[in-house]
PDB file of N, CA and C in Angstrom:
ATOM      1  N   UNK A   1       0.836  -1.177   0.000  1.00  0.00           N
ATOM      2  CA  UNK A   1       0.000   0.000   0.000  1.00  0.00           C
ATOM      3  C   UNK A   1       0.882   1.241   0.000  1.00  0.00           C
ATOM      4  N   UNK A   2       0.188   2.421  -0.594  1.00  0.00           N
ATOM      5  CA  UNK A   2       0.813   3.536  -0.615  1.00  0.00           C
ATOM      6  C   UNK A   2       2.246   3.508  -1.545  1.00  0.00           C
ATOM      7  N   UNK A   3       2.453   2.439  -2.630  1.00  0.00           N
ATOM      8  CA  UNK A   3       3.585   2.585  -3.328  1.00  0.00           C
ATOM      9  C   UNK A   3       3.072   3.092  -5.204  1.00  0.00           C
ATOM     10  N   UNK A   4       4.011   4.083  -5.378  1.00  0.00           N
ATOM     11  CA  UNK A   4       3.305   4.272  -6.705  1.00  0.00           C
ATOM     12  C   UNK A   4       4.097   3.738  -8.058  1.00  0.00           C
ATOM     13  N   UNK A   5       3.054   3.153  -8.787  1.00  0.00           N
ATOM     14  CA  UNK A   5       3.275   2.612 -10.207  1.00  0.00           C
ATOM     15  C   UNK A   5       3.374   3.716 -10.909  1.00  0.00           C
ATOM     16  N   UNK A   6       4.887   3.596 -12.054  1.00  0.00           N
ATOM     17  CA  UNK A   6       4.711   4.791 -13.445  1.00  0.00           C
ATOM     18  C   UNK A   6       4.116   3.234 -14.219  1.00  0.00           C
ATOM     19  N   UNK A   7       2.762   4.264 -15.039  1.00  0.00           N
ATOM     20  CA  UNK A   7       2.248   4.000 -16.133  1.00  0.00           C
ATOM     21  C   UNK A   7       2.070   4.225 -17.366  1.00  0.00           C
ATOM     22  N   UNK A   8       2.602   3.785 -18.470  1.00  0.00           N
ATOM     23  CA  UNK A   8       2.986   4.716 -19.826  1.00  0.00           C
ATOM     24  C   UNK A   8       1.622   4.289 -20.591  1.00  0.00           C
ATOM     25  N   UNK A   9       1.112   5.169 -21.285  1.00  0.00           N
ATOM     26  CA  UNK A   9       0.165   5.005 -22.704  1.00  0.00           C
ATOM     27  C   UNK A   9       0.929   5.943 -23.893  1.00  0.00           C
ATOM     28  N   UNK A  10       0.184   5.263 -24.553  1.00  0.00           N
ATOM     29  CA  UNK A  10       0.681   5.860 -25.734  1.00  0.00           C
ATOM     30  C   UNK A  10      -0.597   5.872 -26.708  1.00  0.00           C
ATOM     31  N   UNK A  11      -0.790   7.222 -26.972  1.00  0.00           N
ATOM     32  CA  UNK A  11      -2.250   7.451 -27.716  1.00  0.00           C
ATOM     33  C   UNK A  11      -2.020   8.175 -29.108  1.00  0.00           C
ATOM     34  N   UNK A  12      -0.744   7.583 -30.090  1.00  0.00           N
ATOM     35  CA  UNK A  12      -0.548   7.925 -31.218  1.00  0.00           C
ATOM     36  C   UNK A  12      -0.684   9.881 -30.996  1.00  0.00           C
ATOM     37  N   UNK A  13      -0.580  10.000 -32.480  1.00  0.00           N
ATOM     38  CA  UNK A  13      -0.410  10.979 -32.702  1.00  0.00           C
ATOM     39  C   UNK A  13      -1.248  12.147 -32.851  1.00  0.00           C
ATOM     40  N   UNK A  14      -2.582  12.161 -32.896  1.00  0.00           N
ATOM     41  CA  UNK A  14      -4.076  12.305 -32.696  1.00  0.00           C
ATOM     42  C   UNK A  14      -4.716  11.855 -31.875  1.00  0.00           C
ATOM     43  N   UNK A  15      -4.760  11.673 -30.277  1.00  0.00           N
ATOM     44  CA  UNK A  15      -5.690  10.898 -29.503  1.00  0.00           C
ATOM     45  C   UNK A  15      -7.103  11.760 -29.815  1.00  0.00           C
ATOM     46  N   UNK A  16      -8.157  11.160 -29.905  1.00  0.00           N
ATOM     47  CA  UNK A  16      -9.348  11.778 -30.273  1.00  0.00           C
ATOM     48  C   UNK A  16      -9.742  12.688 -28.571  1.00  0.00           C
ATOM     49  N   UNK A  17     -10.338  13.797 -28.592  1.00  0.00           N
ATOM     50  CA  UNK A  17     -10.972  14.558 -27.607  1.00  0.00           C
ATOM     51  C   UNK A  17     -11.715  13.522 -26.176  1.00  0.00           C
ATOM     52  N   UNK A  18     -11.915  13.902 -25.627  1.00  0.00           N
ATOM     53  CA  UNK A  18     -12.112  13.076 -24.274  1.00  0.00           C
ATOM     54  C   UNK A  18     -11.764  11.060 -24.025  1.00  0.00           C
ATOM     55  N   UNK A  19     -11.123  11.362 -24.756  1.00  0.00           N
ATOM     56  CA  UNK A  19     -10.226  10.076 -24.412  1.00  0.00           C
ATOM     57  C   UNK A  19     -10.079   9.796 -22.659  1.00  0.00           C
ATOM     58  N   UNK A  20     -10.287   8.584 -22.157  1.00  0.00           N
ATOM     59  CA  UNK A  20     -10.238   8.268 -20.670  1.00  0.00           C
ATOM     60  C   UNK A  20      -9.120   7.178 -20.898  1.00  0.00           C
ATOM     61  N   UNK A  21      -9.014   6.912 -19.452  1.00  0.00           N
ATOM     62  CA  UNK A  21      -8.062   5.806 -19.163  1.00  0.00           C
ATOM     63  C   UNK A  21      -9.176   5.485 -18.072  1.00  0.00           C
ATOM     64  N   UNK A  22      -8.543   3.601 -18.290  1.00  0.00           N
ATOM     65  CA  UNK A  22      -9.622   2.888 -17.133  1.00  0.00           C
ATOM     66  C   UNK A  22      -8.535   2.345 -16.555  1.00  0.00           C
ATOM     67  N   UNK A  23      -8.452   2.033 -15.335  1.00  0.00           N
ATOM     68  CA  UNK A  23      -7.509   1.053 -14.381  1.00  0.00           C
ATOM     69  C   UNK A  23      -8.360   0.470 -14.031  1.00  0.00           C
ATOM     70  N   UNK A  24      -8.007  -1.520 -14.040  1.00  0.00           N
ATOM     71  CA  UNK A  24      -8.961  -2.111 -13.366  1.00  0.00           C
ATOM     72  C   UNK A  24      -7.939  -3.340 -13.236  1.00  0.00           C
ATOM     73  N   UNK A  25      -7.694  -3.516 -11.749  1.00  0.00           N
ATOM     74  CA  UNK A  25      -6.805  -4.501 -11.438  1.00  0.00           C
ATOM     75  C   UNK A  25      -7.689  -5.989 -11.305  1.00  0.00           C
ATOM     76  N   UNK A  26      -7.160  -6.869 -11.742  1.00  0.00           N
ATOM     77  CA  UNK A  26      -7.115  -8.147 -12.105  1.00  0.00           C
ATOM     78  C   UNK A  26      -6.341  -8.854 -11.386  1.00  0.00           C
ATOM     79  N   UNK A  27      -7.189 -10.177 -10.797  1.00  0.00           N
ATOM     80  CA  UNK A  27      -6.028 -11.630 -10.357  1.00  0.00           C
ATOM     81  C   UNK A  27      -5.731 -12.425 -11.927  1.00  0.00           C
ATOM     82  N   UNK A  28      -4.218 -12.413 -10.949  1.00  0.00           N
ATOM     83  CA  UNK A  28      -3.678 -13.128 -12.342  1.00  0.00           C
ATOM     84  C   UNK A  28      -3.763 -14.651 -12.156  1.00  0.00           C
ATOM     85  N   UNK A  29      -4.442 -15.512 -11.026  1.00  0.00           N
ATOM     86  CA  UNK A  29      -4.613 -16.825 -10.875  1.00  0.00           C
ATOM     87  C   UNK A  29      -6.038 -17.022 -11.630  1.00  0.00           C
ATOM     88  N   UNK A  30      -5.875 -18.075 -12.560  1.00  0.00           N
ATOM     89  CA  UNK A  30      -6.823 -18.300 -13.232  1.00  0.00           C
ATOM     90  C   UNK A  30      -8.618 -18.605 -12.567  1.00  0.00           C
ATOM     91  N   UNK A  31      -8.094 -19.150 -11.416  1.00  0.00           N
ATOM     92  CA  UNK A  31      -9.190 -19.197 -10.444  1.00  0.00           C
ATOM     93  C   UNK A  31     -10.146 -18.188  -9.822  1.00  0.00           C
ATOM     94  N   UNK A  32      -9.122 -17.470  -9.540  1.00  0.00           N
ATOM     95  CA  UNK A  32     -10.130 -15.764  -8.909  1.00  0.00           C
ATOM     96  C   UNK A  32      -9.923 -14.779  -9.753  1.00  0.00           C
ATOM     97  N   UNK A  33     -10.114 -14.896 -11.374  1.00  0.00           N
ATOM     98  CA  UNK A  33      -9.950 -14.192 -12.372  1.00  0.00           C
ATOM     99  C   UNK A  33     -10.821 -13.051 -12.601  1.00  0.00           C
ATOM    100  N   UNK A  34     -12.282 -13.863 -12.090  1.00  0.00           N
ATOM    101  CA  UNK A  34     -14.241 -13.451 -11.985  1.00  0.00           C
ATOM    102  C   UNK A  34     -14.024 -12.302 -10.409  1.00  0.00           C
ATOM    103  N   UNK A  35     -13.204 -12.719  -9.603  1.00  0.00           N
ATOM    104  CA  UNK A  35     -13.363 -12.237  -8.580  1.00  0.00           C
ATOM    105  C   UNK A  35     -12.961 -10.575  -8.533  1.00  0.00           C
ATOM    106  N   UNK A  36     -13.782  -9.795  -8.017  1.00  0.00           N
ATOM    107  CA  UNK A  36     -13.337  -8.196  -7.993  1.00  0.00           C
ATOM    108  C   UNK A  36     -11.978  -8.016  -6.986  1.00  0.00           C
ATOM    109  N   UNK A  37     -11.017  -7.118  -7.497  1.00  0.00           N
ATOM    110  CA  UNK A  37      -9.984  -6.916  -6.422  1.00  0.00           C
ATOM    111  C   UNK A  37     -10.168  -5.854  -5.323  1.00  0.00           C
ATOM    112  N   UNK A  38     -10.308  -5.972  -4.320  1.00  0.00           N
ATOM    113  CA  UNK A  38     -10.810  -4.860  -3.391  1.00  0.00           C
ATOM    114  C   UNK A  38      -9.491  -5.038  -2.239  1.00  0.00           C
ATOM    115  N   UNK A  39      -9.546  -3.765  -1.851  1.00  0.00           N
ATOM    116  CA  UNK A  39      -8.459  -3.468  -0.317  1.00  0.00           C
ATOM    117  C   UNK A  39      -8.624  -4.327   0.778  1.00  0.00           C
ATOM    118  N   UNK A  40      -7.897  -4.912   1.198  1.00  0.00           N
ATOM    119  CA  UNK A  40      -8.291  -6.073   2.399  1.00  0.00           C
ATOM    120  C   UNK A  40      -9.379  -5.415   3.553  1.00  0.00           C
ATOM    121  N   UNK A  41      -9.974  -5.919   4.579  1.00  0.00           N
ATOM    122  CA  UNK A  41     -10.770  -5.413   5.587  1.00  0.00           C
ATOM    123  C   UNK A  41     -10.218  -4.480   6.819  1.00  0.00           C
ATOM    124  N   UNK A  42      -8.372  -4.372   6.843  1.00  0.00           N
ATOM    125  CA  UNK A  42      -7.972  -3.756   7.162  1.00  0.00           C
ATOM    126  C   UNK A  42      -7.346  -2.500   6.366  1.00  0.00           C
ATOM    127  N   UNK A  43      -7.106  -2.383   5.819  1.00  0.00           N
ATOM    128  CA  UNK A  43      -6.517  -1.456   4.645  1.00  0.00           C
ATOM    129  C   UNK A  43      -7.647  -0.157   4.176  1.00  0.00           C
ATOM    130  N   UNK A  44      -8.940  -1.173   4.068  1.00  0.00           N
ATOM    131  CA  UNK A  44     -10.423  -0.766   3.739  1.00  0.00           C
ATOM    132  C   UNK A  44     -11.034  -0.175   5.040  1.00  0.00           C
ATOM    133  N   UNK A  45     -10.499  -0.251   6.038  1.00  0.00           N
ATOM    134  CA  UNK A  45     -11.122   0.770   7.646  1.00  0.00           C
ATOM    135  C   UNK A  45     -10.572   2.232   7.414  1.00  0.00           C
ATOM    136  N   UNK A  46     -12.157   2.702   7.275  1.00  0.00           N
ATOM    137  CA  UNK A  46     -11.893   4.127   7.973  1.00  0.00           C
ATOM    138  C   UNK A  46     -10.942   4.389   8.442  1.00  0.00           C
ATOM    139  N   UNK A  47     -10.494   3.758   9.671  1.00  0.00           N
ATOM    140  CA  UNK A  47      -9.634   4.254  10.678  1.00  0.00           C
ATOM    141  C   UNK A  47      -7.815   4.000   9.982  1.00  0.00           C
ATOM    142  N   UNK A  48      -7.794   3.550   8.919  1.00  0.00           N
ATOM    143  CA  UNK A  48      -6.415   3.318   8.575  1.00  0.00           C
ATOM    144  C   UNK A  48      -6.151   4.310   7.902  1.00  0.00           C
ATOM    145  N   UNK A  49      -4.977   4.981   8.339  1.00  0.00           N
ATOM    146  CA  UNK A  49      -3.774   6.511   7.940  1.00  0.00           C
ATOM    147  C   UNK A  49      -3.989   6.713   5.851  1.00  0.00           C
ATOM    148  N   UNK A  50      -4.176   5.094   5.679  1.00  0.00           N
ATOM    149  CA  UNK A  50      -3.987   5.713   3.989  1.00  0.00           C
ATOM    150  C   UNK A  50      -5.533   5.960   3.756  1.00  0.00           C
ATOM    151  N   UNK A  51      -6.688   6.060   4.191  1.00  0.00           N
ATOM    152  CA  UNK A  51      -7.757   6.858   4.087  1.00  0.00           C
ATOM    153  C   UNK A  51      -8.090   8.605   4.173  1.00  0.00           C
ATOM    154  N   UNK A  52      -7.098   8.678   5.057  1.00  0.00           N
ATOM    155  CA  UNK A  52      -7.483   9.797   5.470  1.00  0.00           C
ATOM    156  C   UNK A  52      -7.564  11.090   4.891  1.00  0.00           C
ATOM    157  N   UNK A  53      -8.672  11.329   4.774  1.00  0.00           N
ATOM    158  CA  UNK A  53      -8.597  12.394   3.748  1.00  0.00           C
ATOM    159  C   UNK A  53      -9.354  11.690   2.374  1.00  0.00           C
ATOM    160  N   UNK A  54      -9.652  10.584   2.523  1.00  0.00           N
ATOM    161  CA  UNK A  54      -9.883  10.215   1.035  1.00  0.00           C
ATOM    162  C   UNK A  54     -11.919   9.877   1.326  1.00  0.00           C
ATOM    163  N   UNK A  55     -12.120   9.766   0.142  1.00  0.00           N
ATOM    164  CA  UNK A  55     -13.799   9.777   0.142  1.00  0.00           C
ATOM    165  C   UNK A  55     -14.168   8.231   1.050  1.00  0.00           C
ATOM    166  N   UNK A  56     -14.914   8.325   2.238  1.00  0.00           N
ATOM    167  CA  UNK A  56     -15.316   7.220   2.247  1.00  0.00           C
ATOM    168  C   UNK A  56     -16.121   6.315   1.802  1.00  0.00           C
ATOM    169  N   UNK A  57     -17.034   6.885   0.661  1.00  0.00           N
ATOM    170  CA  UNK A  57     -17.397   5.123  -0.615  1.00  0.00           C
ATOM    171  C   UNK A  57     -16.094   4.902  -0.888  1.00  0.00           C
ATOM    172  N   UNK A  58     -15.121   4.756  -0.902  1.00  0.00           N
ATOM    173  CA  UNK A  58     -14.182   4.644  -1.847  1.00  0.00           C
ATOM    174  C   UNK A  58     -13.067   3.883  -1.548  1.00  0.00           C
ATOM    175  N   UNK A  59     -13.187   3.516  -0.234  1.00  0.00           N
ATOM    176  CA  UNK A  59     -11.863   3.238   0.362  1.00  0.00           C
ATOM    177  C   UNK A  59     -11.662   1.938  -0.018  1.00  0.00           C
ATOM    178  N   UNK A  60     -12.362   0.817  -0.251  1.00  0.00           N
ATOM    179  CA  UNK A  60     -12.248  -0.329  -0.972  1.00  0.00           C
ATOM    180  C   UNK A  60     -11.541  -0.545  -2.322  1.00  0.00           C
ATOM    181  N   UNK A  61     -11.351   0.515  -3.146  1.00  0.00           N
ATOM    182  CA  UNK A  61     -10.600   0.555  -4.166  1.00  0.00           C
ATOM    183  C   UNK A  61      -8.802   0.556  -3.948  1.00  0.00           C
ATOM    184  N   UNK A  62      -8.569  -0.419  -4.758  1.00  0.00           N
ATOM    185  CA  UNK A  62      -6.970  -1.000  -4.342  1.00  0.00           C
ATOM    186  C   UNK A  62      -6.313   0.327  -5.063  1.00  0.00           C
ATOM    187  N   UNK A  63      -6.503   0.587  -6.381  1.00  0.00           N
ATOM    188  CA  UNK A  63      -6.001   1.408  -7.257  1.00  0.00           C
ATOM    189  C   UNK A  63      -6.458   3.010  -6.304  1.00  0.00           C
ATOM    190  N   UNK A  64      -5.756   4.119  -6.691  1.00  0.00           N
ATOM    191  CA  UNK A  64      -6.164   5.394  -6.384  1.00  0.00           C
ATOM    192  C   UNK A  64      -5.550   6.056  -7.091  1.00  0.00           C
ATOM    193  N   UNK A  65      -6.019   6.996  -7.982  1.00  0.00           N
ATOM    194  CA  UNK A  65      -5.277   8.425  -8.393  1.00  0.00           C
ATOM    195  C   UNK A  65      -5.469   9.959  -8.092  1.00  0.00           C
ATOM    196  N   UNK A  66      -3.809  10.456  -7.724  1.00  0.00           N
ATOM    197  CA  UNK A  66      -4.147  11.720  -7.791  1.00  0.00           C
ATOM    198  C   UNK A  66      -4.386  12.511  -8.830  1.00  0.00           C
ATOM    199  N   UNK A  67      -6.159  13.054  -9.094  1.00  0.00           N
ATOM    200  CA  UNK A  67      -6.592  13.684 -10.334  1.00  0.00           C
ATOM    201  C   UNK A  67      -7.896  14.391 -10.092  1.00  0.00           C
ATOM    202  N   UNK A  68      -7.658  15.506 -10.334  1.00  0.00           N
ATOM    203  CA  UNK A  68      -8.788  16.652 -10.222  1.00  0.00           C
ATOM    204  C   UNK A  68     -10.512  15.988 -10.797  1.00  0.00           C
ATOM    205  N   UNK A  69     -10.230  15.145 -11.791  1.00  0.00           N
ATOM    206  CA  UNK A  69     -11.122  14.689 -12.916  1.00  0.00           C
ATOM    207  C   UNK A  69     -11.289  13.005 -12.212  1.00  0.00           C
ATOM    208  N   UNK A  70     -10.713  12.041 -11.285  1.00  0.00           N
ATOM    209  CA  UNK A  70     -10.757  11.166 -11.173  1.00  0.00           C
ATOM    210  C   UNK A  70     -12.187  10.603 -10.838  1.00  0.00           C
ATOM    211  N   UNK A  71     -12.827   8.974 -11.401  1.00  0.00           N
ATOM    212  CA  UNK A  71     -14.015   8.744 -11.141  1.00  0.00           C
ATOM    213  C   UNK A  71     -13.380   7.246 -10.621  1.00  0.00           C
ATOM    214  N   UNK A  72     -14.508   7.075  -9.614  1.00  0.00           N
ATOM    215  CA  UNK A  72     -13.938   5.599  -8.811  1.00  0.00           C
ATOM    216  C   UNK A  72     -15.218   4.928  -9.747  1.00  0.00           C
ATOM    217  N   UNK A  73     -15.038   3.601  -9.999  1.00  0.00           N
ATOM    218  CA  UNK A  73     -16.438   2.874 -10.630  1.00  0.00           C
ATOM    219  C   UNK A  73     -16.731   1.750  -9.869  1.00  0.00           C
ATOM    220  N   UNK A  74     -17.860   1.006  -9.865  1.00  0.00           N
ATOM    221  CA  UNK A  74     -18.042  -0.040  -9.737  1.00  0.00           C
ATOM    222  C   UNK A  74     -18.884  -0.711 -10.861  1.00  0.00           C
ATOM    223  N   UNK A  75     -18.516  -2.034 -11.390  1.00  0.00           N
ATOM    224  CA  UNK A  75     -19.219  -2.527 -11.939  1.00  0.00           C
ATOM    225  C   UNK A  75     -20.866  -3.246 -11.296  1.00  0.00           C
ATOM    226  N   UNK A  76     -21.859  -2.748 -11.776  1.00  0.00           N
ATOM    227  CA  UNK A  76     -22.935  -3.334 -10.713  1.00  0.00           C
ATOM    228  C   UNK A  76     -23.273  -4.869 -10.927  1.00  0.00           C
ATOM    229  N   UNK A  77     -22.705  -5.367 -11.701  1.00  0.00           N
ATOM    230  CA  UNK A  77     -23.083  -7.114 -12.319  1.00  0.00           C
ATOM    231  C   UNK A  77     -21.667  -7.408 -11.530  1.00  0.00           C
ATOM    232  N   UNK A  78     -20.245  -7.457 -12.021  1.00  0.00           N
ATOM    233  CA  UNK A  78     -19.634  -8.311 -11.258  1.00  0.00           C
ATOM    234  C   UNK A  78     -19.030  -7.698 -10.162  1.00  0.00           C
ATOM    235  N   UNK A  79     -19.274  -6.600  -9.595  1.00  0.00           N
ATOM    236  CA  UNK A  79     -18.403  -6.011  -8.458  1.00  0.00           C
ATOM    237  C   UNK A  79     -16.846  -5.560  -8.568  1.00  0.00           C
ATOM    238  N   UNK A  80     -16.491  -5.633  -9.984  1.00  0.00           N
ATOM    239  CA  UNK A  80     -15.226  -4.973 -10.193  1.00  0.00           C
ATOM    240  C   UNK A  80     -15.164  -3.423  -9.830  1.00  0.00           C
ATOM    241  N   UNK A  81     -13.659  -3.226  -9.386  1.00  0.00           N
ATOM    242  CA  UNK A  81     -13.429  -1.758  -9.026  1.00  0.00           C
ATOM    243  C   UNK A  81     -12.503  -1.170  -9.671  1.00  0.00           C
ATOM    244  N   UNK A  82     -13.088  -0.203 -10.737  1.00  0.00           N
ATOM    245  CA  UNK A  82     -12.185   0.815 -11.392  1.00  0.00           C
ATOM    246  C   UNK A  82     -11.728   1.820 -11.433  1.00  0.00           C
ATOM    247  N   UNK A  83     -10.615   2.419 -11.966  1.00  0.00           N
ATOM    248  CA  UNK A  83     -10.545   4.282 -11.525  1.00  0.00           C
ATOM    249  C   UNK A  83     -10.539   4.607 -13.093  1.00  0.00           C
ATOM    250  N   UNK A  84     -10.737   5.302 -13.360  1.00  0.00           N
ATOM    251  CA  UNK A  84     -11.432   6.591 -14.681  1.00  0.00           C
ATOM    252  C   UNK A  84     -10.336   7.617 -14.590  1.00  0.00           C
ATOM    253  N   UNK A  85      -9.584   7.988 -15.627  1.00  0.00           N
ATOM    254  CA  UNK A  85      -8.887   9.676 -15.202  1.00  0.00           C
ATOM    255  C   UNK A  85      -8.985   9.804 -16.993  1.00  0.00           C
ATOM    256  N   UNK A  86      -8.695  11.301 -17.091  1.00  0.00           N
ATOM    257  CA  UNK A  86      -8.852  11.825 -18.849  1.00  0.00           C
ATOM    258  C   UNK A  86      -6.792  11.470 -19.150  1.00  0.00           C
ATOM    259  N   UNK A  87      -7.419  11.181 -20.413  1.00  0.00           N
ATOM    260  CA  UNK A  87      -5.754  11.120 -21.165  1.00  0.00           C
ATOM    261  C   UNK A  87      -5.746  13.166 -21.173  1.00  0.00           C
ATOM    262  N   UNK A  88      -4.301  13.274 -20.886  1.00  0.00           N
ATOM    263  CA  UNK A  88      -3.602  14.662 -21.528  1.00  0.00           C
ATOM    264  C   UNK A  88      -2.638  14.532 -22.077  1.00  0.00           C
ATOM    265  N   UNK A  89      -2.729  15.349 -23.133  1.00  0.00           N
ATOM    266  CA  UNK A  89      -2.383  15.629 -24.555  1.00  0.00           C
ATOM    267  C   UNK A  89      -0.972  16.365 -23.278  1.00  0.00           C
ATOM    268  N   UNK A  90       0.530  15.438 -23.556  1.00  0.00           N
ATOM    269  CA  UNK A  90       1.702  16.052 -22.974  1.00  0.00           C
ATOM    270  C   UNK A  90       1.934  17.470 -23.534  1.00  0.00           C
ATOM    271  N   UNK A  91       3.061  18.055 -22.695  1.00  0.00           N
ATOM    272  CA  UNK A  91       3.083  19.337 -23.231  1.00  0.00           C
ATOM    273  C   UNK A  91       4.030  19.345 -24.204  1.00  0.00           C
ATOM    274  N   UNK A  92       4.669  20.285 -25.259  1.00  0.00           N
ATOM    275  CA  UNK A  92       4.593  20.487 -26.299  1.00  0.00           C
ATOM    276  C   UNK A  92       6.223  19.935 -26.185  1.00  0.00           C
ATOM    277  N   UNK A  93       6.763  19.540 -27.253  1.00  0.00           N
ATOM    278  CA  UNK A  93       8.075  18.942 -27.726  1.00  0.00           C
ATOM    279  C   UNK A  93       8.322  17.616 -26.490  1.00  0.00           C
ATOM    280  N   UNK A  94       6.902  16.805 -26.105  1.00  0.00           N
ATOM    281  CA  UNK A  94       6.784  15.642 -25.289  1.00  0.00           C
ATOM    282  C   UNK A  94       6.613  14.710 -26.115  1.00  0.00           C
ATOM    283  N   UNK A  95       7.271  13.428 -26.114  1.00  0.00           N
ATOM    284  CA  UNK A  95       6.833  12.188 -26.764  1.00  0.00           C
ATOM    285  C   UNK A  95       4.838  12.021 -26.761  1.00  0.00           C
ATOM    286  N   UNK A  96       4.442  11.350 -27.260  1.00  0.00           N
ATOM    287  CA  UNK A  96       2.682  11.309 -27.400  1.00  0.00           C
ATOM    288  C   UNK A  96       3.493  10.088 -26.527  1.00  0.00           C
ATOM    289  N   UNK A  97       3.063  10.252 -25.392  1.00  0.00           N
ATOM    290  CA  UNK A  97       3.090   9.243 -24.124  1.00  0.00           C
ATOM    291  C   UNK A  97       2.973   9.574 -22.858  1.00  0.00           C
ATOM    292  N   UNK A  98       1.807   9.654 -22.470  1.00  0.00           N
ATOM    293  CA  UNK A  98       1.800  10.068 -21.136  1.00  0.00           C
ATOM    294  C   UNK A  98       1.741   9.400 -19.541  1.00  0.00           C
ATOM    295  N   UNK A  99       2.787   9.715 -18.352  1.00  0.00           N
ATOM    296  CA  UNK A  99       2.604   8.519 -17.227  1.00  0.00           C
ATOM    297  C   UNK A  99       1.669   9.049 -16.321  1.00  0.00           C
ATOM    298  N   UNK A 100       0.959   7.929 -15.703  1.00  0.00           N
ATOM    299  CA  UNK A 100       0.149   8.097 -14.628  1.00  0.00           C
ATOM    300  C   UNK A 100       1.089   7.315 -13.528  1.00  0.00           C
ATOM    301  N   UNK A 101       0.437   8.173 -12.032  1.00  0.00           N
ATOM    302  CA  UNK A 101       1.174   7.244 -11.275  1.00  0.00           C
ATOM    303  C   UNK A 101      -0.046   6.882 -10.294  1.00  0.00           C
ATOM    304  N   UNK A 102       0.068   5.473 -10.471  1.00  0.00           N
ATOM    305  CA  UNK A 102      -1.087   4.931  -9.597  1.00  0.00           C
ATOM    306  C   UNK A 102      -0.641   4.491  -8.257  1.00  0.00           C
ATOM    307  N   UNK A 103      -1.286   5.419  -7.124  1.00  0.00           N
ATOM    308  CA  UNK A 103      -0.555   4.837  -6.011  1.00  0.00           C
ATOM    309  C   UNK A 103      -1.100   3.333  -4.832  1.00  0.00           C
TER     310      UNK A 103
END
């Protein structure tokens, strides 16, 4: 917890206008593939330091980003948990590749 991933995309040379990014973490055991990934029952308490400050629907989500625009999802059929943020167009003489850091 609390460690952050760099994430590269690459949205060619034209990404079309409101372009999103979805994060949606996955077990990689073939068995709990169906299963949603959520924050353990401790991690997921209110009362734990990496909440604080953060929305409480939300604290069940493993993934988090810092983003003005960020949307937490849930899928309502299988209970998957996603985060939503907009692609930005890097600033100017930047590779068309932009990192997120998911913490």
């Amino acid at each position: 917890m609390g460690k952050y991933v760099q994430v590269g995309f690459s949205a060619g040379s034209s990404p079309p206008d409101g372009l999103l990014i979805r994060a949606l973490p996955v077990y990689a055991e073939a068995a709990y593939l169906k299963d949603p990934v959520k924050r353990c029952p401790n991690h997921a308490s209110l009362s734990d330091a990496s909440n604080k400050g953060f929305p409480k629907d939300f604290v069940e989500h493993l993934i988090r980003v810092n983003h003005d625009a960020v949307v937490y999802d849930e899928d309502q059929s299988s209970g998957r948990l996603s985060v939503v943020v907009p692609f930005e167009q890097p600033q100017v003489d930047f590779p068309q590749k932009k990192n997120k850091n998911f913490p």
